[in-house]
N, C-alpha and C. Protein backbone atom coordinates (compact mmCIF):
# COMPACT_ATOMS: atom_id res chain seq x y z
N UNK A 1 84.59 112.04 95.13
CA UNK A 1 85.78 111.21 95.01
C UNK A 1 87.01 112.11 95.02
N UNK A 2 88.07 111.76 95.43
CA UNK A 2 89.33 112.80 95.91
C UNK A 2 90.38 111.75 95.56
N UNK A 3 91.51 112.10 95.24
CA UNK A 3 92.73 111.44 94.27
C UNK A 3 93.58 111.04 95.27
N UNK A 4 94.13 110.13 95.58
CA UNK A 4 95.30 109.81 96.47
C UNK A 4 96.38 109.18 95.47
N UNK A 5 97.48 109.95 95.79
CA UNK A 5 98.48 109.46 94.36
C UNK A 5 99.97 109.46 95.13
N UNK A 6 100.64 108.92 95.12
CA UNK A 6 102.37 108.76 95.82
C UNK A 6 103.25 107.86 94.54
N UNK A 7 104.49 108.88 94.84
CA UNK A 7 105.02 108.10 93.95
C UNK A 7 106.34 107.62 94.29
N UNK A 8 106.71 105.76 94.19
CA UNK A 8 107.54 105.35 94.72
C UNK A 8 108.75 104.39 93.73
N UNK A 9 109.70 104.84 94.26
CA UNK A 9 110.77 104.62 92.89
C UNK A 9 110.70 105.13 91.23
N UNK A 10 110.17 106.40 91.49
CA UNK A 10 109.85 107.19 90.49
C UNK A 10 108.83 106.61 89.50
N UNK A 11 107.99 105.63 90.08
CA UNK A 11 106.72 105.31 89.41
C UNK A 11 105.51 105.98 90.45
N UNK A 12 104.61 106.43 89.53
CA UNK A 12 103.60 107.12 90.10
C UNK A 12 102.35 106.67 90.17
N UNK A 13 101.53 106.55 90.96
CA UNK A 13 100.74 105.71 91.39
C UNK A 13 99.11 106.81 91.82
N UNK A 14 98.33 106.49 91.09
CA UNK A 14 97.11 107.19 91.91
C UNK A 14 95.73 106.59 91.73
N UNK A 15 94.92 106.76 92.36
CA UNK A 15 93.69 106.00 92.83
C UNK A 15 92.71 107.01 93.35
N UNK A 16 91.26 106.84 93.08
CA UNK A 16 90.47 107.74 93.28
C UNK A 16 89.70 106.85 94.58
N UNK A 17 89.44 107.52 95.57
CA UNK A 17 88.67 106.81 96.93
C UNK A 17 87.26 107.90 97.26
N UNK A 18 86.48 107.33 98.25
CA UNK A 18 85.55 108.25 98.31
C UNK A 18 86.32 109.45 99.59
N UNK A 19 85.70 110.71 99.41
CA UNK A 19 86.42 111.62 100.43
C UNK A 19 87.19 111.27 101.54
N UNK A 20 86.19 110.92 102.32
CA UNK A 20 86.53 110.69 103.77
C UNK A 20 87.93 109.75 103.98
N UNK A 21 87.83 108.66 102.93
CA UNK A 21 88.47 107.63 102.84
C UNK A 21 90.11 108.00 102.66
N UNK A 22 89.93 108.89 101.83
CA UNK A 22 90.79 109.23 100.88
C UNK A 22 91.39 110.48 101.82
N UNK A 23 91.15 111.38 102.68
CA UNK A 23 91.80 112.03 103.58
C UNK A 23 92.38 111.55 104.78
N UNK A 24 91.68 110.40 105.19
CA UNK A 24 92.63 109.19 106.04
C UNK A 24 93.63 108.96 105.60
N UNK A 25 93.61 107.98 104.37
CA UNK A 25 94.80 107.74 103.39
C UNK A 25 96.04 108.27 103.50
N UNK A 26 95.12 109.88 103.25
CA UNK A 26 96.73 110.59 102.85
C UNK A 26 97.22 111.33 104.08
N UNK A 27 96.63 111.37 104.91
CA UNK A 27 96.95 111.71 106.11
C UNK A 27 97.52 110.92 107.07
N UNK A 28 97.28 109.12 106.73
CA UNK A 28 98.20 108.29 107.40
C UNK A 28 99.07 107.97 106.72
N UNK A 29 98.95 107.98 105.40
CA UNK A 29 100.12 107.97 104.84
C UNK A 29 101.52 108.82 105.53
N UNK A 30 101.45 110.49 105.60
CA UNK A 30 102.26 111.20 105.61
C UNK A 30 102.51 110.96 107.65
N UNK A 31 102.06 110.18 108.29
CA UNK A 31 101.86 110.31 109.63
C UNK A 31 103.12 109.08 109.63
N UNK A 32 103.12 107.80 108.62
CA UNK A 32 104.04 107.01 108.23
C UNK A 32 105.17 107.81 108.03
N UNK A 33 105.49 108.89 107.44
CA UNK A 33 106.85 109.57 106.95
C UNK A 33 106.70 109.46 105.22
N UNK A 34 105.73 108.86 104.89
CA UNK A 34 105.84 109.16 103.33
C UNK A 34 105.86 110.68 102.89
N UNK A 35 106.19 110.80 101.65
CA UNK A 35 106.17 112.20 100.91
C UNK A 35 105.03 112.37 99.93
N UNK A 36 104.01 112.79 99.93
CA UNK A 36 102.84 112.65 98.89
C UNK A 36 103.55 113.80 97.60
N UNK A 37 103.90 114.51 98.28
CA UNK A 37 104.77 115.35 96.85
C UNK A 37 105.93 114.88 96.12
N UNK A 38 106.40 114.45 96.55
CA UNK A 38 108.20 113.57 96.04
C UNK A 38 108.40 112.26 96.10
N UNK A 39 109.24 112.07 95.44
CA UNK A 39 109.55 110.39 95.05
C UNK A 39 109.87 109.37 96.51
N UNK A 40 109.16 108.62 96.77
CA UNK A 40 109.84 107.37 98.11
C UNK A 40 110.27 106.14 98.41
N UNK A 41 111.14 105.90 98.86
CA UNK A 41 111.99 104.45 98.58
C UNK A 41 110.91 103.51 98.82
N UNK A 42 111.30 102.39 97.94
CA UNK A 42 110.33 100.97 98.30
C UNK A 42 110.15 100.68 99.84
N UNK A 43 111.16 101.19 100.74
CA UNK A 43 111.56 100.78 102.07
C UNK A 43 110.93 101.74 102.68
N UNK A 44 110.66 102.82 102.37
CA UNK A 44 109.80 103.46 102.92
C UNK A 44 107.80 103.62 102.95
N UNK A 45 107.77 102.64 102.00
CA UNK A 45 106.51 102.28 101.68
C UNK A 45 106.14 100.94 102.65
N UNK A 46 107.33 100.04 102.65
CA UNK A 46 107.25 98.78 103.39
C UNK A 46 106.74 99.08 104.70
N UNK A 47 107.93 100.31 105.49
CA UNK A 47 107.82 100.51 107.03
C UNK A 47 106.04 101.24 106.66
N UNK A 48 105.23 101.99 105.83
CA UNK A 48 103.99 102.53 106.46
C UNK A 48 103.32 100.61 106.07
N UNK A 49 103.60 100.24 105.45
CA UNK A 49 102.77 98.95 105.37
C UNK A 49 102.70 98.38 106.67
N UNK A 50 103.81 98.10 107.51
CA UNK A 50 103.77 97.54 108.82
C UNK A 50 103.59 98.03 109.40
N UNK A 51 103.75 99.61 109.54
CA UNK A 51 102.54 99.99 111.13
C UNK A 51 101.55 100.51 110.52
N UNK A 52 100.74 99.87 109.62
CA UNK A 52 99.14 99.27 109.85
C UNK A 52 98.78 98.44 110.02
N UNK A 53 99.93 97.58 109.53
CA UNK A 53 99.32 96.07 109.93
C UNK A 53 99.61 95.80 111.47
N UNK A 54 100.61 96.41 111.74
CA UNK A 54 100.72 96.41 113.51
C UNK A 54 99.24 97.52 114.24
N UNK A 55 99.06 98.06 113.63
CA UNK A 55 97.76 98.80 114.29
C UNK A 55 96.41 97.66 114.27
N UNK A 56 96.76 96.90 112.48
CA UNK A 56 95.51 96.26 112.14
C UNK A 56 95.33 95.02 113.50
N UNK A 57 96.86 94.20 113.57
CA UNK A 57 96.78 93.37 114.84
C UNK A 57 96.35 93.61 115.69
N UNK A 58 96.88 95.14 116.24
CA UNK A 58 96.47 95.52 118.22
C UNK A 58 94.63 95.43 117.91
N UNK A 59 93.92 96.17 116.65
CA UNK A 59 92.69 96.15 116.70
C UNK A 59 92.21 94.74 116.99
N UNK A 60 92.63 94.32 115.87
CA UNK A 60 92.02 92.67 116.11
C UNK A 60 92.47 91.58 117.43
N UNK A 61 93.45 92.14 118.21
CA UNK A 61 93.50 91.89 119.70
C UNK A 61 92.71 92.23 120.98
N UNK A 62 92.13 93.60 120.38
CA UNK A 62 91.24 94.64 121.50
C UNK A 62 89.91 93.89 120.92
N UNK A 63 89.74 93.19 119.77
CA UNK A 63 88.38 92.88 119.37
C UNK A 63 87.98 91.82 120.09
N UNK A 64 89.29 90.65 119.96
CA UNK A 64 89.31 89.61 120.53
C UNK A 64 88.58 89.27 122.05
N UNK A 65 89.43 90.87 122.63
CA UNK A 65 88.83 90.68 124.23
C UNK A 65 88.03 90.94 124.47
N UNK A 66 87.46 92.01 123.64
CA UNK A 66 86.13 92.69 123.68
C UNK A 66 85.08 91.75 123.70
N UNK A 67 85.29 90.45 122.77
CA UNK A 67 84.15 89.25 122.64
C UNK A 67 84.33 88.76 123.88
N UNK A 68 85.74 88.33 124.29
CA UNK A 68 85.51 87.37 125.40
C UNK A 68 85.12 88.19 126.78
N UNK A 69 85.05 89.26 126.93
CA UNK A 69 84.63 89.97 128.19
C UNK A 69 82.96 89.65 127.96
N UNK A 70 82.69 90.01 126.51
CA UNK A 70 81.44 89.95 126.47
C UNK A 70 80.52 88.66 126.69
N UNK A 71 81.26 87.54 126.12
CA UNK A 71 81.12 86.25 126.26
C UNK A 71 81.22 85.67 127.71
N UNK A 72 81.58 86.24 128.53
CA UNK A 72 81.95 86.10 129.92
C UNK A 72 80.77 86.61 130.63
N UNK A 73 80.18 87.48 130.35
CA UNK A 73 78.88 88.41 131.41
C UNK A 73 77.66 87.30 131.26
């Protein structure tokens, strides 16, 4: 288990995940523009919230077609 911790509006926040999990995390986190060392605006937490959920959509769009191509053969 490996610690993923950020802290935003000078409240500090941490959570234990299993490895793998937990180096994604913090590695998409900081790919967002967060700071895992220093304090980050609420607004900057918002924008990494939406491009995952914009990643989470395109997936669940590519899934979508993926059935119906498949559904099609």
């Amino acid at each position: 288990m490996k610690r993923v911790a950020l802290t935003v509006s000078g409240s500090r926040y941490e959570i234990k995940l299993e490895d793998e999990f937990a180096d994604f995390v913090n590695a998409d986190l900081q790919d967002a523009g967060m700071e895992l060392d220093r304090d980050n605006s609420p607004s900057a937490l918002l924008r990494a919230y939406l491009r995952l959920a914009k990643q989470n959509n395109s997936y669940e769009d590519e899934i979508e077609l993926l059935i119906e191509t498949l559904d099609g053969m």
